[in-house]
N, C-alpha and C. Protein backbone atom coordinates (compact mmCIF):
# COMPACT_ATOMS: atom_id res chain seq x y z
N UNK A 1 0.85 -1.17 0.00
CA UNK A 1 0.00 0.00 0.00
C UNK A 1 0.90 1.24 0.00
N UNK A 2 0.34 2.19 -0.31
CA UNK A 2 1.21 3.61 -0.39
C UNK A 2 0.40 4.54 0.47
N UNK A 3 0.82 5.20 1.53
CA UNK A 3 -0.16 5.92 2.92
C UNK A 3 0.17 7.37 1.64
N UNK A 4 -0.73 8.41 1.94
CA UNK A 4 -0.86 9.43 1.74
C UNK A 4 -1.35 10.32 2.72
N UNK A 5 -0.92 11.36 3.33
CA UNK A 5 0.51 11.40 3.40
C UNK A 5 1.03 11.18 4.72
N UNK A 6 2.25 11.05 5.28
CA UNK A 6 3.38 10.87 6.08
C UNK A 6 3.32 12.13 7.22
N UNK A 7 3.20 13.18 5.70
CA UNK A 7 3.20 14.75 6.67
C UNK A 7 2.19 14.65 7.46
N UNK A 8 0.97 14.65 7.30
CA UNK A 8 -0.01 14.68 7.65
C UNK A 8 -0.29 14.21 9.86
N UNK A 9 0.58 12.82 9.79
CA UNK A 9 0.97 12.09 10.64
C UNK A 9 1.97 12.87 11.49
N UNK A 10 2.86 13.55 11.09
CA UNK A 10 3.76 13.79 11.52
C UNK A 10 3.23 14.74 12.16
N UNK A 11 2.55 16.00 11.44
CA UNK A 11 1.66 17.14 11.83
C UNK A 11 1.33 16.99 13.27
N UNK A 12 0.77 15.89 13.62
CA UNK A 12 -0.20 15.60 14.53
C UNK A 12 1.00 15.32 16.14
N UNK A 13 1.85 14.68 15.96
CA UNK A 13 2.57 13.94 16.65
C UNK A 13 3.74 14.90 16.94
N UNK A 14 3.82 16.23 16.36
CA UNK A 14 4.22 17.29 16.45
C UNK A 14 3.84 18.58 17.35
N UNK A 15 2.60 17.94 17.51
CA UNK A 15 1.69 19.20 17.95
C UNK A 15 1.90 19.33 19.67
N UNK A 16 2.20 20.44 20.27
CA UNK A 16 3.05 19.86 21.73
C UNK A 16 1.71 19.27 22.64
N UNK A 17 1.90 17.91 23.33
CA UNK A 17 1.07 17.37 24.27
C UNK A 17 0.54 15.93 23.99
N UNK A 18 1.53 15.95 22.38
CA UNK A 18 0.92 14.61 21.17
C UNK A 18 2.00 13.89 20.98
N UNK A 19 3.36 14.14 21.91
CA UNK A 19 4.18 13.94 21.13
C UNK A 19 4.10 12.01 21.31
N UNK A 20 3.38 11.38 22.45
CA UNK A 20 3.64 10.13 22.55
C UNK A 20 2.58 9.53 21.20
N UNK A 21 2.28 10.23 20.57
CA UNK A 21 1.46 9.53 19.53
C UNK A 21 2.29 9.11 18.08
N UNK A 22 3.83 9.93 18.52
CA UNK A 22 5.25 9.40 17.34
C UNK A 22 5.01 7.90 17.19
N UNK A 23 5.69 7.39 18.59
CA UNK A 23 5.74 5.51 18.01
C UNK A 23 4.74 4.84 17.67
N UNK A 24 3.30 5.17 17.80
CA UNK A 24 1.92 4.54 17.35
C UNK A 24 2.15 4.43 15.61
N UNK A 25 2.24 5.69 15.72
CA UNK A 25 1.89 6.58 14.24
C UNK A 25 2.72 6.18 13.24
N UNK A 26 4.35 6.25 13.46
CA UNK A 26 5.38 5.94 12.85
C UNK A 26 5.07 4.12 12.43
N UNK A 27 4.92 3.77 13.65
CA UNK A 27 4.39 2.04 13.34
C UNK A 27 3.57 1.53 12.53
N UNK A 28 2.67 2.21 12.70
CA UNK A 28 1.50 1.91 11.85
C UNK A 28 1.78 2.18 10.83
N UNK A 29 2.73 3.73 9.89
CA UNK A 29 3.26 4.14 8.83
C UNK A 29 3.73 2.88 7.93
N UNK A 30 4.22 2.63 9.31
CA UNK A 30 5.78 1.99 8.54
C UNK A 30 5.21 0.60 8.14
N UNK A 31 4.18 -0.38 9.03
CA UNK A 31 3.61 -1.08 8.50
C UNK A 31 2.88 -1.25 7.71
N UNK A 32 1.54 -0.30 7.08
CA UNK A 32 0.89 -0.17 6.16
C UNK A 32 1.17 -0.02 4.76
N UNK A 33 2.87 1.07 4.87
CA UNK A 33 3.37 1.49 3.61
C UNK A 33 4.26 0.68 3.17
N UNK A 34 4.41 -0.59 3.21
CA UNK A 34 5.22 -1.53 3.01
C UNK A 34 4.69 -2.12 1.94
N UNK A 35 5.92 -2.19 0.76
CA UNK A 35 5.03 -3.07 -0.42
C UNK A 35 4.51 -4.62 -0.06
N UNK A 36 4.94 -5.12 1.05
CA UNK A 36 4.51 -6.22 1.08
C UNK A 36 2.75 -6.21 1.68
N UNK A 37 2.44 -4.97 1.93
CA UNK A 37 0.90 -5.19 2.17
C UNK A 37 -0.04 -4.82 0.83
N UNK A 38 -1.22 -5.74 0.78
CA UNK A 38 -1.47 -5.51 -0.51
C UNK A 38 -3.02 -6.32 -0.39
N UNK A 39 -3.76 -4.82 0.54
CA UNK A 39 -5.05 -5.07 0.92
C UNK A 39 -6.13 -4.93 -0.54
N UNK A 40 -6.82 -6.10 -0.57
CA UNK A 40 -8.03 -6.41 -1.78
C UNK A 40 -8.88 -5.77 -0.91
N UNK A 41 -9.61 -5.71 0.01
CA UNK A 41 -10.70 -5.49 0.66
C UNK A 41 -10.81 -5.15 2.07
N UNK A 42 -11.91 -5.06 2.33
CA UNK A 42 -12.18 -4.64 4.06
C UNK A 42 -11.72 -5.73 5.13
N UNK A 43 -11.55 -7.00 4.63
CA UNK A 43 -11.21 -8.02 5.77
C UNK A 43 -9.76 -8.34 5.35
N UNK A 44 -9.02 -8.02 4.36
CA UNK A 44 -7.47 -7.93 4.58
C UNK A 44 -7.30 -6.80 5.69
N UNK A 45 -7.60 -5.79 5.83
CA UNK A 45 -7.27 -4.66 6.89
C UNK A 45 -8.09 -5.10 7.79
N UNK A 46 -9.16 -5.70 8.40
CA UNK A 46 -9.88 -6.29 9.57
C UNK A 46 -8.47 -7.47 9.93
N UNK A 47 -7.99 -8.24 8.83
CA UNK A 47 -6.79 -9.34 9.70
C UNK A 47 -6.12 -8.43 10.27
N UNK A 48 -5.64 -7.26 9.88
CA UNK A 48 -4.47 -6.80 9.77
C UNK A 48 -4.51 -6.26 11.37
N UNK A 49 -5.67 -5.50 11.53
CA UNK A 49 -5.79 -4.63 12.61
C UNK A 49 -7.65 -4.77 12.97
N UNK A 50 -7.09 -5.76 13.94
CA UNK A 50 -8.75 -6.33 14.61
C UNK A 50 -9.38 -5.05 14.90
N UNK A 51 -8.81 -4.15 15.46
CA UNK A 51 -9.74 -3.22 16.14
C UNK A 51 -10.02 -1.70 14.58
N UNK A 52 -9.61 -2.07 13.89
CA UNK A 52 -9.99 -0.85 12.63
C UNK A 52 -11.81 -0.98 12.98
N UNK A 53 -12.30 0.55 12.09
CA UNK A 53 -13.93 0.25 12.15
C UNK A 53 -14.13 0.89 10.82
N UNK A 54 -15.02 0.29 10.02
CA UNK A 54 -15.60 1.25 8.63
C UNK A 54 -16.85 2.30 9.79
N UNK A 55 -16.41 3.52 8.83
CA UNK A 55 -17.71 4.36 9.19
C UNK A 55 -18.17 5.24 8.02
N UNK A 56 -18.63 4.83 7.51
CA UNK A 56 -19.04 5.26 5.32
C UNK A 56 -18.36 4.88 5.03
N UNK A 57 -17.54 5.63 4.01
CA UNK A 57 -16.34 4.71 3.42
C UNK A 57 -15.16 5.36 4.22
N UNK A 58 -15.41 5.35 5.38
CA UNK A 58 -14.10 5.40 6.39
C UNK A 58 -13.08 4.20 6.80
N UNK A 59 -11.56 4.10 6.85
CA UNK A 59 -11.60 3.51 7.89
C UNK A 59 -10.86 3.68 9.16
N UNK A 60 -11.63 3.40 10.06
CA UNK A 60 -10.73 4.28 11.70
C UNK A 60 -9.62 3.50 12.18
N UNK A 61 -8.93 3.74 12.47
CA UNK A 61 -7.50 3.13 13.28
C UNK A 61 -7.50 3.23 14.64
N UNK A 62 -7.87 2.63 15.57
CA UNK A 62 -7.46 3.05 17.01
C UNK A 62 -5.66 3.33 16.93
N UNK A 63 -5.23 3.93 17.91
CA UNK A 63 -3.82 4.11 17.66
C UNK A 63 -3.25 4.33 19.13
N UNK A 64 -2.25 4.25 19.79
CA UNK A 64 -1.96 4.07 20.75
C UNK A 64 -2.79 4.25 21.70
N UNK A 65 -3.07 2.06 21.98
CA UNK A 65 -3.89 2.17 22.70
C UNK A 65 -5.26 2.61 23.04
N UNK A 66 -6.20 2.77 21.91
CA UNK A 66 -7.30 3.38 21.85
C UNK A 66 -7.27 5.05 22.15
N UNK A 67 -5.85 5.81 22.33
CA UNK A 67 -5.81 6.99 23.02
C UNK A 67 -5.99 8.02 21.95
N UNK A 68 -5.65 7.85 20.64
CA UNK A 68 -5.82 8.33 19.60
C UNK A 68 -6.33 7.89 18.37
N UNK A 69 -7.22 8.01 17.32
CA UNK A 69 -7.96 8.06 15.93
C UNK A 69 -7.66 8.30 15.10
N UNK A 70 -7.01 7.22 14.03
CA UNK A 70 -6.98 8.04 12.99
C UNK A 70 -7.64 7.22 11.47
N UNK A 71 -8.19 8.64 10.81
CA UNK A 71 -9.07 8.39 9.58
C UNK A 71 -8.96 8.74 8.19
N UNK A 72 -9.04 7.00 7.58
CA UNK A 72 -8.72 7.73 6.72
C UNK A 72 -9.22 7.15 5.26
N UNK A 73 -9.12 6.81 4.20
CA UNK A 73 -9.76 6.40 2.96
C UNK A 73 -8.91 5.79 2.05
N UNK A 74 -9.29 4.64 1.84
CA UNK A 74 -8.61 3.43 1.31
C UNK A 74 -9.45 3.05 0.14
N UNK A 75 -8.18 3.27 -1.16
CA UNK A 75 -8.66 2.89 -2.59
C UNK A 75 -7.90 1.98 -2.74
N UNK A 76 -8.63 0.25 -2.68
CA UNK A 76 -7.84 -0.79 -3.05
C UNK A 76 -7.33 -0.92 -4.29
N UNK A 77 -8.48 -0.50 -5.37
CA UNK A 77 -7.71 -0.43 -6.45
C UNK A 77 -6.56 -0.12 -6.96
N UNK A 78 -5.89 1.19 -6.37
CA UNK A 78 -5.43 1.82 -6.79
C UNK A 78 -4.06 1.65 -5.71
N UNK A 79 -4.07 0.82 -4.59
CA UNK A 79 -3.53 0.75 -3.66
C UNK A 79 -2.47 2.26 -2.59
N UNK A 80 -3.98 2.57 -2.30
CA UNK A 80 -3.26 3.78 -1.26
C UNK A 80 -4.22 3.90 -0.37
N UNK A 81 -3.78 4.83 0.71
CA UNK A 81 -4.46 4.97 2.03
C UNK A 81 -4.35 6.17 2.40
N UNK A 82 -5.22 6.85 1.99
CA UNK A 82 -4.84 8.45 2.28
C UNK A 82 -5.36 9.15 3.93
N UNK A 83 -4.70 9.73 4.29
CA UNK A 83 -4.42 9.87 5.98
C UNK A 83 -5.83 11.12 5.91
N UNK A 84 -6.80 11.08 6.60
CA UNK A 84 -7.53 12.41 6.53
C UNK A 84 -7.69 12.96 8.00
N UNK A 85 -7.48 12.20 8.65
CA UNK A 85 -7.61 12.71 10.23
C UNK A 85 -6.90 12.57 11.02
N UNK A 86 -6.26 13.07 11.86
CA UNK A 86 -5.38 12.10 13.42
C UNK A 86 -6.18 13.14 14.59
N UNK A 87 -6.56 12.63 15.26
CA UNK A 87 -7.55 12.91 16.57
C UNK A 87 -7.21 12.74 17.43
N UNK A 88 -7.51 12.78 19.23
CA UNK A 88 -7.56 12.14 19.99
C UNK A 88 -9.05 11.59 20.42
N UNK A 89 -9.38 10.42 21.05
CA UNK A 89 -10.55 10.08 21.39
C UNK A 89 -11.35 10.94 21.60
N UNK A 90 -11.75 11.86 22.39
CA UNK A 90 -11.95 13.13 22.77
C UNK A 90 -12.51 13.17 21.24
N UNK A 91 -12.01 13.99 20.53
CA UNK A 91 -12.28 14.85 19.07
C UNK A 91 -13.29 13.51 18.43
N UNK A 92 -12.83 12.27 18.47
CA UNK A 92 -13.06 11.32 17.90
C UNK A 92 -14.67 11.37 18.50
N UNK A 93 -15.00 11.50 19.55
CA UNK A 93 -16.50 11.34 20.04
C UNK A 93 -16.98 12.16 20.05
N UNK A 94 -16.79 13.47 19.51
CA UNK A 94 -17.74 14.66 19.53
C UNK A 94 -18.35 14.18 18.03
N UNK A 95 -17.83 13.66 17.36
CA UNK A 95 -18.62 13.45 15.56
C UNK A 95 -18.45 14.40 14.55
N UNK A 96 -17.97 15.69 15.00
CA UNK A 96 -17.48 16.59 13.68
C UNK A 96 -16.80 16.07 12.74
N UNK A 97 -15.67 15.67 13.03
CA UNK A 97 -14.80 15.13 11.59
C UNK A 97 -15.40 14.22 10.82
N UNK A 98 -16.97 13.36 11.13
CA UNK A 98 -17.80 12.65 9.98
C UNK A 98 -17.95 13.75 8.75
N UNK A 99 -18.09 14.97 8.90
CA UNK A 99 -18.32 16.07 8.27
C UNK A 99 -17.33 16.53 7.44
N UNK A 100 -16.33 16.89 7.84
CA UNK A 100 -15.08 16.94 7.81
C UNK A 100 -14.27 15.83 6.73
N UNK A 101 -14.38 14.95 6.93
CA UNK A 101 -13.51 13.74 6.15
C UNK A 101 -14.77 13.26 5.03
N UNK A 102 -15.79 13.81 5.29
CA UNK A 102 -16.59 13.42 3.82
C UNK A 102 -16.72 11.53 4.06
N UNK A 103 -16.76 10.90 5.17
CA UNK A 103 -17.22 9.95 5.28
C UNK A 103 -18.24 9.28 4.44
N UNK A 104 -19.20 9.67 4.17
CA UNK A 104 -20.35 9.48 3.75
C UNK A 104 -20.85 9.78 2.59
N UNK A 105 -19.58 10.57 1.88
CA UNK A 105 -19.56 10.93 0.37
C UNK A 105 -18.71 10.00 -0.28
N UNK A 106 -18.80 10.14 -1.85
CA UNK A 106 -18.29 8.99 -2.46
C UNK A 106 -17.06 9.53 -2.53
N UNK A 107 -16.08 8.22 -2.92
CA UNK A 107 -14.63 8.56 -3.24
C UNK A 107 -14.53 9.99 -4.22
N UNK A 108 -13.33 10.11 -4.26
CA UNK A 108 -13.11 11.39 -4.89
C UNK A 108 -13.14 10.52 -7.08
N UNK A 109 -13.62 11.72 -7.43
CA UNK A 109 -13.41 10.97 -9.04
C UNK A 109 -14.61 9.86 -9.38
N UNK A 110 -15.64 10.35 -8.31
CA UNK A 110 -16.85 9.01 -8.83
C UNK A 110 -17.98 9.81 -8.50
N UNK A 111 -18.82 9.41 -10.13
CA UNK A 111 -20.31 10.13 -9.55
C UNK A 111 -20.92 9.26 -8.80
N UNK A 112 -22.08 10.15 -8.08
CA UNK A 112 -22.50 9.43 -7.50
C UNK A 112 -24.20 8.69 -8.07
N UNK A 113 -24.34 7.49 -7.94
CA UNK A 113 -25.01 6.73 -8.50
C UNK A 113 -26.52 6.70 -7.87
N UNK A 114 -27.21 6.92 -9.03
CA UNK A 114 -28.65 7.11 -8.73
C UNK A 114 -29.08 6.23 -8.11
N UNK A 115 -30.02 6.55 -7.22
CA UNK A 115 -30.82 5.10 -6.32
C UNK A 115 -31.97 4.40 -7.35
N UNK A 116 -32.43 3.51 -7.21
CA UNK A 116 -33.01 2.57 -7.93
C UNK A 116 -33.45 1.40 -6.78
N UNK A 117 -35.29 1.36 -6.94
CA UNK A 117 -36.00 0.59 -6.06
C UNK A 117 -35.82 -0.82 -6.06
N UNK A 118 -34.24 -1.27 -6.28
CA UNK A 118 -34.30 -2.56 -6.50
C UNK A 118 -34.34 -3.43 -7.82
N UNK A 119 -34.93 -2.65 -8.33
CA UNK A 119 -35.24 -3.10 -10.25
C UNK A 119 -34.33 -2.62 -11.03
N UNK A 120 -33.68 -3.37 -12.34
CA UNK A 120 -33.08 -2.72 -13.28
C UNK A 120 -34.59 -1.67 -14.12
N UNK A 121 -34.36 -0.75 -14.48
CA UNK A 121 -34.92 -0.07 -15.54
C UNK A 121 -35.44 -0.78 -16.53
N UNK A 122 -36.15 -0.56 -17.10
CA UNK A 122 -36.34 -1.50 -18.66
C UNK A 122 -35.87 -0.29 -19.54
N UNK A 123 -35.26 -0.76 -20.73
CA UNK A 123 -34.95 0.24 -21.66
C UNK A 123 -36.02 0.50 -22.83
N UNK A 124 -37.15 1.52 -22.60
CA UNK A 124 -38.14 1.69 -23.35
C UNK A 124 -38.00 2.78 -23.92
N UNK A 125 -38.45 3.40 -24.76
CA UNK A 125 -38.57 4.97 -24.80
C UNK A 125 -39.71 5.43 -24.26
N UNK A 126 -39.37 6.90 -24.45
CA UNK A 126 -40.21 7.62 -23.41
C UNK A 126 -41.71 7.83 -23.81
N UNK A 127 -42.76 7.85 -23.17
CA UNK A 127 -44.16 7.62 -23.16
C UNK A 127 -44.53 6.36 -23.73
N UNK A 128 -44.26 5.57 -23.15
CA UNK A 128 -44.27 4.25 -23.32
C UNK A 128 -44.62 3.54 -22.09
């Protein structure tokens, strides 16, 4: 997988009062961005890390120790993991960043697909 981005992580673990969130963060970096990981789906990253959670097309990381969150959006296809949040629990339970990280919107580069009651369409023309 390829994390996007590094900075992002670093940002966070930088910030003074965060700094014990370096060895979580760096770990997790360093494990995820390794060509030898090479997640197809939601239950390669469920082996990987029992405690991850989808929330839309989120996925959350507990991170040291449940003490910190981080979120972020994973295109298997394309194999990357782009970093959109680092939190602490705290931030993580107020629910703003659902807003924020576009959880619940589609990936970037995809329309979004009309709902449909279950049925394909029939292809008729119109007043018909």
């Amino acid at each position: 997988m390829r994390v996007i981005s590094k900075a992002r992580l670093q940002q966070f673990w930088e910030t003074p009062g965060r700094e014990d969130a370096a060895g979580p963060l760096r770990a997790w970096y360093t494990h995820v961005n390794s060509r030898t990981v090479s997640w197809q789906s939601w239950r390669d990253v469920k082996s990987a890390f029992a405690t991850a959670s989808l929330v839309g097309n989120c996925a959350v990381f507990n991170i040291g120790g449940n003490k910190y969150r981080l979120v972020t959006r994973i295109l298997y296809r394309s194999q990357k993991v782009f970093v959109l949040k680092v939190m602490t629990h705290g931030e993580y339970d107020d629910g703003r960043w659902r807003e924020e990280c576009g959880c619940y919107s589609p990936p970037p580069g995809t329309a979004p697909r009309a709902k449909r009651a279950g049925f394909p369409r029939p292809n008729r023309p119109r007043g018909q």
